[in-house]
PDB file of N, CA and C in Angstrom:
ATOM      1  N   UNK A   1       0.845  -1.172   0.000  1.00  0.00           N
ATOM      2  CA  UNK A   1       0.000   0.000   0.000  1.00  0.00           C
ATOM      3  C   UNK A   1       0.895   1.241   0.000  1.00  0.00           C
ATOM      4  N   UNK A   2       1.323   1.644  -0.811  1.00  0.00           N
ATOM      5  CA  UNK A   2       2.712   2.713  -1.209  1.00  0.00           C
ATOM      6  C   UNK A   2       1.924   3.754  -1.003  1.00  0.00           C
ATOM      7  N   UNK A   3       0.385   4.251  -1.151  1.00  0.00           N
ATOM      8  CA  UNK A   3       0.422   5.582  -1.382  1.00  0.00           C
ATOM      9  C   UNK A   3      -0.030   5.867   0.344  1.00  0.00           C
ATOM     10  N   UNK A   4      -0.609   5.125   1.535  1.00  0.00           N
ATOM     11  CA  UNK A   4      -0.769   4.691   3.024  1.00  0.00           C
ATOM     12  C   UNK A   4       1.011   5.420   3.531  1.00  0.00           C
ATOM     13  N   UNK A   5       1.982   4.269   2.931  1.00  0.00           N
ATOM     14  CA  UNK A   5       3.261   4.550   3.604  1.00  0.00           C
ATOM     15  C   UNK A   5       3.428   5.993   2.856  1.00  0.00           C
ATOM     16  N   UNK A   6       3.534   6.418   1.776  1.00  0.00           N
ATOM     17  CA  UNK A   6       3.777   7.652   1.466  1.00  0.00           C
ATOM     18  C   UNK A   6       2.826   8.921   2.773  1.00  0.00           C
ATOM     19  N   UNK A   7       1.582   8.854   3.053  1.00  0.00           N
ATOM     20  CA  UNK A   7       1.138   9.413   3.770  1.00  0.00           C
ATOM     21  C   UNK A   7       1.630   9.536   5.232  1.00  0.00           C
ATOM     22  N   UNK A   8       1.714   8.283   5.630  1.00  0.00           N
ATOM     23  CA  UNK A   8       2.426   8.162   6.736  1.00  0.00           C
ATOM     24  C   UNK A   8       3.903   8.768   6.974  1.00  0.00           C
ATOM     25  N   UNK A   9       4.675   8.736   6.049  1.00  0.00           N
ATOM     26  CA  UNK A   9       6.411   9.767   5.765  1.00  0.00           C
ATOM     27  C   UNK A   9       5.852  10.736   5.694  1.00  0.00           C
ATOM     28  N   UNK A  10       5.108  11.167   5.166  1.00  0.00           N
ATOM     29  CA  UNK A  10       4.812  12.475   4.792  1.00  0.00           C
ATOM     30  C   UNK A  10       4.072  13.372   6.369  1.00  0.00           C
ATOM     31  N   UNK A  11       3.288  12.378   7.104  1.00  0.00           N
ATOM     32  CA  UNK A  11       2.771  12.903   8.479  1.00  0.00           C
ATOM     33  C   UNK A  11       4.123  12.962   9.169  1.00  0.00           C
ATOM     34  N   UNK A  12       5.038  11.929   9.093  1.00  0.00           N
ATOM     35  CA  UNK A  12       5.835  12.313  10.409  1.00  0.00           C
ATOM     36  C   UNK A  12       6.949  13.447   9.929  1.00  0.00           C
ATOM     37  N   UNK A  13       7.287  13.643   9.043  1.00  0.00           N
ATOM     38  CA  UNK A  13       7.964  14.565   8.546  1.00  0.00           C
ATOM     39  C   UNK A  13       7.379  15.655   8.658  1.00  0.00           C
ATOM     40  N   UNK A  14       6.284  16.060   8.745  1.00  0.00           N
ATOM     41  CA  UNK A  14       5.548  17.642   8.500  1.00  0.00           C
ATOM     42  C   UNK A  14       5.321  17.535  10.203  1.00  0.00           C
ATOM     43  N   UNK A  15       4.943  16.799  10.943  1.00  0.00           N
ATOM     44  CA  UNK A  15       4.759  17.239  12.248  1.00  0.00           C
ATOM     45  C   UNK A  15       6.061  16.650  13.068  1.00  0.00           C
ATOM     46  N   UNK A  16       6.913  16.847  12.371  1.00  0.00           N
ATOM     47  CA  UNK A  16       8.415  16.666  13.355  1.00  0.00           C
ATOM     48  C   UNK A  16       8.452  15.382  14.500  1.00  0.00           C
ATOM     49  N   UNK A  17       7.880  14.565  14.186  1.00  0.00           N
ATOM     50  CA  UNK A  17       7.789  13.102  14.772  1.00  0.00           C
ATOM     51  C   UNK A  17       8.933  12.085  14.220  1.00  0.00           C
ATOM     52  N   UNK A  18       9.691  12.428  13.362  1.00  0.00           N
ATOM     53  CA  UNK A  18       9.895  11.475  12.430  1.00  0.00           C
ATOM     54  C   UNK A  18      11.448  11.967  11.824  1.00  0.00           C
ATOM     55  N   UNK A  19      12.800  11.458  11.912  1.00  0.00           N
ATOM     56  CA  UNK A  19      13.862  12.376  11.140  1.00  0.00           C
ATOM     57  C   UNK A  19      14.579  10.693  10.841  1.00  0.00           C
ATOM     58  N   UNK A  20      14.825  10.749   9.198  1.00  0.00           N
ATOM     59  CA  UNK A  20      15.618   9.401   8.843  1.00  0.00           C
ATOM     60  C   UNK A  20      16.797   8.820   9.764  1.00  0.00           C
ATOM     61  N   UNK A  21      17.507   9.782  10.446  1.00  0.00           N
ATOM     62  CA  UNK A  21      18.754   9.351  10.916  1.00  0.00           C
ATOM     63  C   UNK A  21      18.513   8.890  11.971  1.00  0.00           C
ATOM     64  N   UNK A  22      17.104   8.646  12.703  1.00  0.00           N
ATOM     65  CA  UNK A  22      17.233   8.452  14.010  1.00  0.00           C
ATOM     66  C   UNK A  22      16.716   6.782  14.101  1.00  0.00           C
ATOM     67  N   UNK A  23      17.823   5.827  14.620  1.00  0.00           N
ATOM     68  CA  UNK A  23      17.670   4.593  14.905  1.00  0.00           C
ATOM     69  C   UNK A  23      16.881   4.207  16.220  1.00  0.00           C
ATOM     70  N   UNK A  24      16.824   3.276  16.074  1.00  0.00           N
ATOM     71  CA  UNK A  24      15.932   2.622  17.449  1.00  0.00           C
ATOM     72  C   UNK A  24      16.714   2.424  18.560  1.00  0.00           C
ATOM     73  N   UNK A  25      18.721   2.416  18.095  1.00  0.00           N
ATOM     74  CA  UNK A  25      19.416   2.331  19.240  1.00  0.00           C
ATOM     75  C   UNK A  25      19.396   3.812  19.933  1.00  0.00           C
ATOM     76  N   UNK A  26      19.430   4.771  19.209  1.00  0.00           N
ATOM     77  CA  UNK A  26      19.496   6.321  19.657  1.00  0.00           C
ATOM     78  C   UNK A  26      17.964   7.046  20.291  1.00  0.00           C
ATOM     79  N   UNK A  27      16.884   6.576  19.841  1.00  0.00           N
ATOM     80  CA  UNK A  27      16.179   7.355  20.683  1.00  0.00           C
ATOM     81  C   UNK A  27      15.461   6.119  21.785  1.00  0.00           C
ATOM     82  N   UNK A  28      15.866   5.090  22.348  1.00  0.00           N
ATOM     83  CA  UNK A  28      15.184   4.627  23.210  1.00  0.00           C
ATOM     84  C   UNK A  28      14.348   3.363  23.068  1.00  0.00           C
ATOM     85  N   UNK A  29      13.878   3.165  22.017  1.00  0.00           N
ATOM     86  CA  UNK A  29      12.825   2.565  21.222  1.00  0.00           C
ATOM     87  C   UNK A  29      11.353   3.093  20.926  1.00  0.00           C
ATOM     88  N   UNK A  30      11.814   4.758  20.546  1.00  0.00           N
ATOM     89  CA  UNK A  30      10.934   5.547  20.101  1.00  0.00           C
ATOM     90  C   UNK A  30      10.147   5.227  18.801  1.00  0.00           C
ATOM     91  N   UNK A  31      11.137   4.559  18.207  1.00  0.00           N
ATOM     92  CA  UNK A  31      10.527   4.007  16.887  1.00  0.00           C
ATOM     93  C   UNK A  31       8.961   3.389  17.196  1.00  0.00           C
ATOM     94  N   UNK A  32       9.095   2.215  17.802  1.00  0.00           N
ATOM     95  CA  UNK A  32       7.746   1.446  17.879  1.00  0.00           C
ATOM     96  C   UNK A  32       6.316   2.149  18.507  1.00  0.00           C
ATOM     97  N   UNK A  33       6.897   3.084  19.709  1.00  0.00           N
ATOM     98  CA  UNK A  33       5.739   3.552  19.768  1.00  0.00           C
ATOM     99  C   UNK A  33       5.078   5.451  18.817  1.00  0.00           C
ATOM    100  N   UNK A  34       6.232   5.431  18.243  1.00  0.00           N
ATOM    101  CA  UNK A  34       5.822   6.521  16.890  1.00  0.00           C
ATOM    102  C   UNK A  34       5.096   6.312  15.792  1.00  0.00           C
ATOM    103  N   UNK A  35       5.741   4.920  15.420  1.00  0.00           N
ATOM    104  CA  UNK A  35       4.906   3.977  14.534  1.00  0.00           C
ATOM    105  C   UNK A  35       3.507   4.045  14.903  1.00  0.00           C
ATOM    106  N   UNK A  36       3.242   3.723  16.076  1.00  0.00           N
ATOM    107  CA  UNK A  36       2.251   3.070  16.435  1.00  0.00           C
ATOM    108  C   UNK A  36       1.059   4.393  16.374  1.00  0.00           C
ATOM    109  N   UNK A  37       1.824   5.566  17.083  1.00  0.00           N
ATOM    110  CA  UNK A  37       1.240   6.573  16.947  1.00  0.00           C
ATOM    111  C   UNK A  37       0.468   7.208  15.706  1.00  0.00           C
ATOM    112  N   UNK A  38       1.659   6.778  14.606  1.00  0.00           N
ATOM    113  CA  UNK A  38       1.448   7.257  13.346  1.00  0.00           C
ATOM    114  C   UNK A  38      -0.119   6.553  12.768  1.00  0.00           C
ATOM    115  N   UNK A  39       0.319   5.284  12.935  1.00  0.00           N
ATOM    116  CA  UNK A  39      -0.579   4.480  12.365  1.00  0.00           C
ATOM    117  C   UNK A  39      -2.388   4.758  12.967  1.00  0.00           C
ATOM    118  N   UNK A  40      -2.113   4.950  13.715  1.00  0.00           N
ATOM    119  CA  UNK A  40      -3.528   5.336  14.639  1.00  0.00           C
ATOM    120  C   UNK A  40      -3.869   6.227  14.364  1.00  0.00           C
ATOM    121  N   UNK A  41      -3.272   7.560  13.654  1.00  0.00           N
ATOM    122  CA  UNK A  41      -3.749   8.428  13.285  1.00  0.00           C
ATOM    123  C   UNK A  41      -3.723   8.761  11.945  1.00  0.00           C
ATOM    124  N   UNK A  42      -3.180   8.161  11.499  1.00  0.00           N
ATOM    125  CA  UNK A  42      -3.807   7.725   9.594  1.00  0.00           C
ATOM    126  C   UNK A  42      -4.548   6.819   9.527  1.00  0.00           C
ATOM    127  N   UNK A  43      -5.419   5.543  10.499  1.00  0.00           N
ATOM    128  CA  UNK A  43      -6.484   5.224  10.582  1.00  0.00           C
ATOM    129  C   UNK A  43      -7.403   6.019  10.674  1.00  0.00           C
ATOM    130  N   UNK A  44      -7.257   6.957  11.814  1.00  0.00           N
ATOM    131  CA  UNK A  44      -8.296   7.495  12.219  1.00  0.00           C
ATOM    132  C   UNK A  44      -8.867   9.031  10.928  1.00  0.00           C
ATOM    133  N   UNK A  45      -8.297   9.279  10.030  1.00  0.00           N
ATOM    134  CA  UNK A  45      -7.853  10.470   9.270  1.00  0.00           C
ATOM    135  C   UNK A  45      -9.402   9.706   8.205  1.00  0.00           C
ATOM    136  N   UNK A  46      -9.763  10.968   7.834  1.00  0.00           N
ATOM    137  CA  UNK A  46     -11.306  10.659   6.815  1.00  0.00           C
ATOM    138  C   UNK A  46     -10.307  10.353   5.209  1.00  0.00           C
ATOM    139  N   UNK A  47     -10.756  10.095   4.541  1.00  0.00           N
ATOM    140  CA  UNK A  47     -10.290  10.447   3.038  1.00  0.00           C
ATOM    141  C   UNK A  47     -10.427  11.932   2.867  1.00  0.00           C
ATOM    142  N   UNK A  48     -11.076  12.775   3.069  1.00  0.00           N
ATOM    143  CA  UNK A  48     -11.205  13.889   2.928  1.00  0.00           C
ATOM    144  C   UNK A  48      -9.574  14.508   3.803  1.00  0.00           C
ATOM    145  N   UNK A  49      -9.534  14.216   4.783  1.00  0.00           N
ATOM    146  CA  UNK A  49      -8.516  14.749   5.772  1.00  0.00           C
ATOM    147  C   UNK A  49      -7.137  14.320   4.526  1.00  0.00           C
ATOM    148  N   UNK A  50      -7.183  12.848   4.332  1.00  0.00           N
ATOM    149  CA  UNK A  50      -5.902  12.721   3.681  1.00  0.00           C
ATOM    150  C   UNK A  50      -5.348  13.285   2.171  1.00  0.00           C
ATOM    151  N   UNK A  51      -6.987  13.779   1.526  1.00  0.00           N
ATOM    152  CA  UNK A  51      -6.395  14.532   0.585  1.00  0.00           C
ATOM    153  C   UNK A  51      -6.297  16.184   0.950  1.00  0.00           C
ATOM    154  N   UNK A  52      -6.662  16.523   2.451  1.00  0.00           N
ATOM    155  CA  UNK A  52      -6.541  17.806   2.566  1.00  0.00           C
ATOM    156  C   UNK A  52      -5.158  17.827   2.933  1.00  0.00           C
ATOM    157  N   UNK A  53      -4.055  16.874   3.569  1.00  0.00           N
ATOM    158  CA  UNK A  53      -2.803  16.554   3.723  1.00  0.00           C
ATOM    159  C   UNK A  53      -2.110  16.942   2.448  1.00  0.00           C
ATOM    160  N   UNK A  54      -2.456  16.837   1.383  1.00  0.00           N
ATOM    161  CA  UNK A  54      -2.012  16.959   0.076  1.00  0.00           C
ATOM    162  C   UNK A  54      -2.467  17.940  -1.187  1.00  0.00           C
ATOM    163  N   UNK A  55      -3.258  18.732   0.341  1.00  0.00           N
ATOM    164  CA  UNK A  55      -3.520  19.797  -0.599  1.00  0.00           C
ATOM    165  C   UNK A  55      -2.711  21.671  -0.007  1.00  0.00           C
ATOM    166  N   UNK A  56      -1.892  22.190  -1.082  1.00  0.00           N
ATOM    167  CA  UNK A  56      -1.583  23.485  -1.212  1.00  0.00           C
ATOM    168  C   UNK A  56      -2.627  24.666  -1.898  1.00  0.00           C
ATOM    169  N   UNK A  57      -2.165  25.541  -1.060  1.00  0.00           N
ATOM    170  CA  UNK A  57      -3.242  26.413  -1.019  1.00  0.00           C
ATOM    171  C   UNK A  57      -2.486  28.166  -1.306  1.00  0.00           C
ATOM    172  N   UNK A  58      -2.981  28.960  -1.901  1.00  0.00           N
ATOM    173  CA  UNK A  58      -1.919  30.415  -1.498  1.00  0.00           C
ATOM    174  C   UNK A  58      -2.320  31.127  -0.674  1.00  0.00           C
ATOM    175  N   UNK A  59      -1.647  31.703   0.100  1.00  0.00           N
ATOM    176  CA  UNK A  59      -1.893  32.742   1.323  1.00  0.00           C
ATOM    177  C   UNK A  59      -2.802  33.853   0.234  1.00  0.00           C
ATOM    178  N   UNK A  60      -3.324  34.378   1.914  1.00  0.00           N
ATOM    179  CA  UNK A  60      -4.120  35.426   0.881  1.00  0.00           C
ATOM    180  C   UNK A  60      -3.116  36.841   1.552  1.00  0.00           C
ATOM    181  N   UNK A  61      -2.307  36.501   1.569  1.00  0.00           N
ATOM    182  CA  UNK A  61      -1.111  37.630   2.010  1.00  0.00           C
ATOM    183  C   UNK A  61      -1.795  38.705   3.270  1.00  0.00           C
ATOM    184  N   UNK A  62      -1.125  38.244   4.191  1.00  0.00           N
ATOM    185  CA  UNK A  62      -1.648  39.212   5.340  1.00  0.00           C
ATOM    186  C   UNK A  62      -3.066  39.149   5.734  1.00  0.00           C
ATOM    187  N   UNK A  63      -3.580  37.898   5.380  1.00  0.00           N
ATOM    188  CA  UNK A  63      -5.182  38.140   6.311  1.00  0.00           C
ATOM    189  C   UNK A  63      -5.512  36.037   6.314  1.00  0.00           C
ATOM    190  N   UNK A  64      -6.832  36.040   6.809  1.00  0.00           N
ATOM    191  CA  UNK A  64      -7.286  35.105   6.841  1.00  0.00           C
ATOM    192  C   UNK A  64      -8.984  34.922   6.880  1.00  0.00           C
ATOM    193  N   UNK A  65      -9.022  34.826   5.237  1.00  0.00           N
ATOM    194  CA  UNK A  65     -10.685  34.687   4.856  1.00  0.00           C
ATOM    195  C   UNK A  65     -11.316  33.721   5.880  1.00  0.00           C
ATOM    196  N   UNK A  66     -12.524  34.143   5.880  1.00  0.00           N
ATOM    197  CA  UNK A  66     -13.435  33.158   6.591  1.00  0.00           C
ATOM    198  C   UNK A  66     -13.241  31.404   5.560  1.00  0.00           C
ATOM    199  N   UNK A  67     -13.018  31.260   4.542  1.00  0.00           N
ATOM    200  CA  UNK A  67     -12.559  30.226   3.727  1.00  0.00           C
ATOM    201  C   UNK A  67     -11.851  29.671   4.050  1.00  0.00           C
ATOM    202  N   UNK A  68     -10.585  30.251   4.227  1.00  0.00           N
ATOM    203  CA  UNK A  68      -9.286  29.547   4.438  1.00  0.00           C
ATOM    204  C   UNK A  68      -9.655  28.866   6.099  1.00  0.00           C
ATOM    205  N   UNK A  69      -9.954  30.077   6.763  1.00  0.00           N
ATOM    206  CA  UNK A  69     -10.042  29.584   7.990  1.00  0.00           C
ATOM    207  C   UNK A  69     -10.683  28.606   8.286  1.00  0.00           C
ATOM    208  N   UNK A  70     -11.813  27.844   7.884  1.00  0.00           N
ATOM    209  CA  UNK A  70     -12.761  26.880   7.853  1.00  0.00           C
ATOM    210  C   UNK A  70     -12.234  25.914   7.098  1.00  0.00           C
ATOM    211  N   UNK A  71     -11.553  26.045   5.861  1.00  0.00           N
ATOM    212  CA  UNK A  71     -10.549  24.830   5.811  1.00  0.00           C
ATOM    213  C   UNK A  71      -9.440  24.227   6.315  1.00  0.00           C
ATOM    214  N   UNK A  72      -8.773  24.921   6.570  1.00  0.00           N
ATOM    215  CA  UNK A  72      -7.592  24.879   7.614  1.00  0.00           C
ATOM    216  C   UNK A  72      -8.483  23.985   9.061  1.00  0.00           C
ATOM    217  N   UNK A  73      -9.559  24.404   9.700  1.00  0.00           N
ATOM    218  CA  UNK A  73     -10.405  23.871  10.867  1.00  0.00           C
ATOM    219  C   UNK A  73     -10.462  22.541  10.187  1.00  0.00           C
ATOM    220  N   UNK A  74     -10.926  22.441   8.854  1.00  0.00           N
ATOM    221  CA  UNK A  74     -11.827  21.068   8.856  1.00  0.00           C
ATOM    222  C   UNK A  74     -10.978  20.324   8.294  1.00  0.00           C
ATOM    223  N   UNK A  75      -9.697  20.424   8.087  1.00  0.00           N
ATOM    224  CA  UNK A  75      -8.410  19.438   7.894  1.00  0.00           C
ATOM    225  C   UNK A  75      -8.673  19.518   6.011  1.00  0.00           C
ATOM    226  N   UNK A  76      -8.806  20.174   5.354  1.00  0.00           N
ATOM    227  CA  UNK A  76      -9.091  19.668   4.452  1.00  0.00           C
ATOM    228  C   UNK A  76      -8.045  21.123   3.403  1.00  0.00           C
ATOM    229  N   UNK A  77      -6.828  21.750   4.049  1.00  0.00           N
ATOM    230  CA  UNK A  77      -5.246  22.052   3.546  1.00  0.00           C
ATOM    231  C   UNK A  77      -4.409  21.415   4.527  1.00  0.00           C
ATOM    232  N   UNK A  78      -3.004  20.947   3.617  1.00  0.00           N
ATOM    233  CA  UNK A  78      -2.053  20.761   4.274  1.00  0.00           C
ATOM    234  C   UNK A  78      -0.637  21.639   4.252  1.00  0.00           C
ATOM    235  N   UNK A  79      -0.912  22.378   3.458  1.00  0.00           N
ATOM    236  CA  UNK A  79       0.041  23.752   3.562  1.00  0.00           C
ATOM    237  C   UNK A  79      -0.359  24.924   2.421  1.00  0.00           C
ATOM    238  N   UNK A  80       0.521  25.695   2.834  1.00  0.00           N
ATOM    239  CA  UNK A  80      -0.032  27.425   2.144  1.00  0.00           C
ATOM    240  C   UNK A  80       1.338  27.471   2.096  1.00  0.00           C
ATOM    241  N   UNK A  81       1.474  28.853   0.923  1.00  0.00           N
ATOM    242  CA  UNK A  81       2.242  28.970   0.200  1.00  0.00           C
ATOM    243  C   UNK A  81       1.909  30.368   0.531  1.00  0.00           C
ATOM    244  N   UNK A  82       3.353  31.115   0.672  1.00  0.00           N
ATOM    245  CA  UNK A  82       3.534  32.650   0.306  1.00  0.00           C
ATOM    246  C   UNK A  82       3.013  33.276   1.061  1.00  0.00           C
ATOM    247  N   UNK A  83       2.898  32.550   2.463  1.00  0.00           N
ATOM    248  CA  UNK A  83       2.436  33.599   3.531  1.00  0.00           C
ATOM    249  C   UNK A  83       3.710  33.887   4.806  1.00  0.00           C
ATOM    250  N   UNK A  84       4.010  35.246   4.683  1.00  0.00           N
ATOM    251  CA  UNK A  84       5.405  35.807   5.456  1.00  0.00           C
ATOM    252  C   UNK A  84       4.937  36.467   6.836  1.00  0.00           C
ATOM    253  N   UNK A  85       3.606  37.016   6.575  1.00  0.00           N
ATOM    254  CA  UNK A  85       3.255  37.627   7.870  1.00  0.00           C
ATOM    255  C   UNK A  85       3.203  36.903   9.267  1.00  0.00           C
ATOM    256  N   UNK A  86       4.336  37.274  10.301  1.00  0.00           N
ATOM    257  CA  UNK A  86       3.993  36.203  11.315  1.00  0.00           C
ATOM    258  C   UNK A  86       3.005  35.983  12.173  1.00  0.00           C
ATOM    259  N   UNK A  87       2.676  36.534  12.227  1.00  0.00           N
ATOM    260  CA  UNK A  87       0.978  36.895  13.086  1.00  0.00           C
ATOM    261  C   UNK A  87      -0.054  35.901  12.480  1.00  0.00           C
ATOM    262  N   UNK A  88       0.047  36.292  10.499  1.00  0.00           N
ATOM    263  CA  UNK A  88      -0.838  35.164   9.933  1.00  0.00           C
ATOM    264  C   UNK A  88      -0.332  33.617  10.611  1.00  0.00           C
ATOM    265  N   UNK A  89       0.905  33.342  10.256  1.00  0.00           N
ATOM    266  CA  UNK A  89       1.414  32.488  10.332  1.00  0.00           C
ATOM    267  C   UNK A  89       1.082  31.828  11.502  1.00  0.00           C
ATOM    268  N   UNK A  90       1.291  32.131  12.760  1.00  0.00           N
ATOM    269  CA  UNK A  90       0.934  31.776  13.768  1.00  0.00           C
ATOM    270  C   UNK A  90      -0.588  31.469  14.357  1.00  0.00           C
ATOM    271  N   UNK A  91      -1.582  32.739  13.170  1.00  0.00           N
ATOM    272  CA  UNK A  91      -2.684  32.143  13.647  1.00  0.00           C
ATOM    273  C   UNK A  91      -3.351  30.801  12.944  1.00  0.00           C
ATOM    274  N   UNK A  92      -2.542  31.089  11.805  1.00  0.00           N
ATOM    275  CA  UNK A  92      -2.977  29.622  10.946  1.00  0.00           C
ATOM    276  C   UNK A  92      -2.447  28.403  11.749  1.00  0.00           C
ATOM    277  N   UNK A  93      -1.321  28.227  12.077  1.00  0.00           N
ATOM    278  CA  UNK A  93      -0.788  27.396  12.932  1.00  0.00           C
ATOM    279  C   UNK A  93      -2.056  26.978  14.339  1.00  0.00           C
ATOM    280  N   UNK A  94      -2.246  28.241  14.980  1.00  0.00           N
ATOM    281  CA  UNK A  94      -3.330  27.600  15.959  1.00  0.00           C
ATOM    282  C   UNK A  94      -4.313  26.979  15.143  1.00  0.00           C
ATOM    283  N   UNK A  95      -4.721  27.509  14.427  1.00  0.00           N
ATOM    284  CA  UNK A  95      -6.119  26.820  14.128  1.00  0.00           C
ATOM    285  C   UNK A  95      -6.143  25.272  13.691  1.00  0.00           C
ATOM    286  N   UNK A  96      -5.115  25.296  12.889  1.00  0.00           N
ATOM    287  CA  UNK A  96      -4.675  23.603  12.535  1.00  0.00           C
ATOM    288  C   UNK A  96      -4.468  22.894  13.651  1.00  0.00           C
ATOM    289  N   UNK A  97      -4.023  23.163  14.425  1.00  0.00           N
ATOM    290  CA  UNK A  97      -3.522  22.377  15.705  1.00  0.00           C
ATOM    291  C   UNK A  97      -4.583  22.294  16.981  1.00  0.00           C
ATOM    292  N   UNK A  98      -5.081  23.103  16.914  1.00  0.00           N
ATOM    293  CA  UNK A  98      -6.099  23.588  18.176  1.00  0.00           C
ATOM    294  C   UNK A  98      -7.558  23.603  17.626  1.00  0.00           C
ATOM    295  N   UNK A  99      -8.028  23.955  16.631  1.00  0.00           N
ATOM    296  CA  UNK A  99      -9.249  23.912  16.107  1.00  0.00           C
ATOM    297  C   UNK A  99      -9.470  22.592  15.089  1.00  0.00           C
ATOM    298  N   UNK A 100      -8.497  22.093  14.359  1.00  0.00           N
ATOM    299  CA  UNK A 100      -8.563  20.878  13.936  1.00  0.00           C
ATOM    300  C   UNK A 100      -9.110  19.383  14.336  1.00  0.00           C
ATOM    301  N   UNK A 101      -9.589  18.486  14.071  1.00  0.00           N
ATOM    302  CA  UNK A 101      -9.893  17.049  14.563  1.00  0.00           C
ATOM    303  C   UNK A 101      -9.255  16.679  14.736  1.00  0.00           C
ATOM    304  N   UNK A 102      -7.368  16.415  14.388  1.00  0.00           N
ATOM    305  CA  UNK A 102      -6.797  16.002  14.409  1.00  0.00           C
ATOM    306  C   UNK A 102      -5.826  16.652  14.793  1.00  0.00           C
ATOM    307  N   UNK A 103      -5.707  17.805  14.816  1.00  0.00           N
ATOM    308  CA  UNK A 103      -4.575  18.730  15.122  1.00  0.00           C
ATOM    309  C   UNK A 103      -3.255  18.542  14.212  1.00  0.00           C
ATOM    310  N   UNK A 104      -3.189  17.930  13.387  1.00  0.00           N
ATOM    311  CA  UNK A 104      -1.887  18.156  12.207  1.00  0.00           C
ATOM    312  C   UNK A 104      -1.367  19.492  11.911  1.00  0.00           C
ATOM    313  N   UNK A 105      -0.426  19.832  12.511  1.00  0.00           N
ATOM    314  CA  UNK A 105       0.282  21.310  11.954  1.00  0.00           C
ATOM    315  C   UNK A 105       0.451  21.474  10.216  1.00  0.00           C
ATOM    316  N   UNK A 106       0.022  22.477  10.117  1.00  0.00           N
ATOM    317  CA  UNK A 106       0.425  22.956   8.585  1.00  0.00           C
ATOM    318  C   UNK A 106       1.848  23.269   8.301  1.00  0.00           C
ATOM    319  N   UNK A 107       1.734  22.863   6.921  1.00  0.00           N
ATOM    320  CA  UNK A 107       3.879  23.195   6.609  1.00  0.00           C
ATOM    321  C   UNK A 107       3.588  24.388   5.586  1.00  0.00           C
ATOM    322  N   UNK A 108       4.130  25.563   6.086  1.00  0.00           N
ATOM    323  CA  UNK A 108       4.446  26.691   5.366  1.00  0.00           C
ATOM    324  C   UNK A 108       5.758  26.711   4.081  1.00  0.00           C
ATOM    325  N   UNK A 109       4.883  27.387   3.411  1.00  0.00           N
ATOM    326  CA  UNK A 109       6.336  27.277   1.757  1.00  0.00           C
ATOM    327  C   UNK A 109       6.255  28.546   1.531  1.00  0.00           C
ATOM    328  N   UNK A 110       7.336  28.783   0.809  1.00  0.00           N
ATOM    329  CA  UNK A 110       7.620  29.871   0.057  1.00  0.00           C
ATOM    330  C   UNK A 110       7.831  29.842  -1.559  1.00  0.00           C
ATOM    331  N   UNK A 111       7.280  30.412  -2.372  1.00  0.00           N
ATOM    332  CA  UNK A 111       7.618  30.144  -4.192  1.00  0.00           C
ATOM    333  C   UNK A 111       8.731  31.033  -4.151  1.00  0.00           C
ATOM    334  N   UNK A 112       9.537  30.937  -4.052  1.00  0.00           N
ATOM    335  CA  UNK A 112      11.510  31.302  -4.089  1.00  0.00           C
ATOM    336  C   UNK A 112      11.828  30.687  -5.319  1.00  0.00           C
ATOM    337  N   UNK A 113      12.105  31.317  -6.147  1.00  0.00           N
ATOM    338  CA  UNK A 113      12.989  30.869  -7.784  1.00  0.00           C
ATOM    339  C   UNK A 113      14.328  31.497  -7.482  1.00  0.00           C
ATOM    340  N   UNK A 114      14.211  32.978  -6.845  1.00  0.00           N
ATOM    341  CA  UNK A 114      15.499  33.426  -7.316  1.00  0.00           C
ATOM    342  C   UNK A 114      15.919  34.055  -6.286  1.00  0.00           C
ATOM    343  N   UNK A 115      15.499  33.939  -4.832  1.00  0.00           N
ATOM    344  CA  UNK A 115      15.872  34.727  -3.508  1.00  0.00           C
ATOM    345  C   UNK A 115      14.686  35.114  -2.804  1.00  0.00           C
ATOM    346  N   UNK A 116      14.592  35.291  -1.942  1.00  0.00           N
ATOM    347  CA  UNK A 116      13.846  35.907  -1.173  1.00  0.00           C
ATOM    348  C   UNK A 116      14.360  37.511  -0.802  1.00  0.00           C
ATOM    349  N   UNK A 117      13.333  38.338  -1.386  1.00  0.00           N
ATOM    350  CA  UNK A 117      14.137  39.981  -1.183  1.00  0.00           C
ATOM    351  C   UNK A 117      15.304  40.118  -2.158  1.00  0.00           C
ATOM    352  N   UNK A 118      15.957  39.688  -2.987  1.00  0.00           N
ATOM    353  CA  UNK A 118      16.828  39.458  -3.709  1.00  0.00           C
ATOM    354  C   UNK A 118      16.633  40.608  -4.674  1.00  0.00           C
ATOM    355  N   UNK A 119      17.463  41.312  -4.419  1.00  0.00           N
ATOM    356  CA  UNK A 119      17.375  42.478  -5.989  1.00  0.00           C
ATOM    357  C   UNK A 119      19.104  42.084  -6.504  1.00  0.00           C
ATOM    358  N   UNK A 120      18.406  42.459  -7.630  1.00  0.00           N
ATOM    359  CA  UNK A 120      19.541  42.067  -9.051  1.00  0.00           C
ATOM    360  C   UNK A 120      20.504  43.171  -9.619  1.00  0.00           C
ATOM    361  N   UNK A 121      21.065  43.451 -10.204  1.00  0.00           N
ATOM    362  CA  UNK A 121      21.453  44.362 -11.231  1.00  0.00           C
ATOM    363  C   UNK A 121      20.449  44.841 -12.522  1.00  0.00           C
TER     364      UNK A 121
END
């Protein structure tokens, strides 16, 4: 079931549960019960939730529509794009985490081709 394990890398990586280098001799035998964690909560995740995991969205730069906000609540984005304001940032963050069913943190991006603030010649 490749596209299950893809979801599952993809949860522990976006909510910082999860880093390749870390063996089962180094954290304790954190592994088994992370796993376990993981798995329980990609059971528990709707189809709707798991394609909202896989869904990008664009900031609406400096605010937060009643839209966004109600998707972000109902699990159904898994990250935004092009939002710098930290205030937004942070409130989007609560709401995923705190207003969510599941509480999955959102992963923030940036569309960077050529710098961020970067002026040229």
């Amino acid at each position: 079931m490749a596209s299950h394990r893809a979801i599952t890398v993809s949860l522990l990586i976006l909510t910082g549960w999860w880093a390749p280098e870390m063996g089962a001799e180094q954290n304790g035998g954190a592994d088994a019960r992370l796993e376990a964690r993981i798995e329980s909560l990609v059971e528990r995740m709707t189809v709707e939730e798991k394609i909202g995991q896989m869904s990008q969205v664009q900031a609406a730069v400096g605010s937060i529509p009643e839209e966004l906000r109600s998707a972000v609540a109902a699990g159904r984005i898994g990250s935004i794009l092009n939002e710098v304001d930290v205030e937004v940032v942070n409130e989007l963050q609560r709401i995923a985490v705190e207003d969510s069913r599941l509480g999955i943190p959102l992963m923030m991006g940036r569309d960077v081709i050529h710098g961020f603030r970067t002026i040229l010649p």
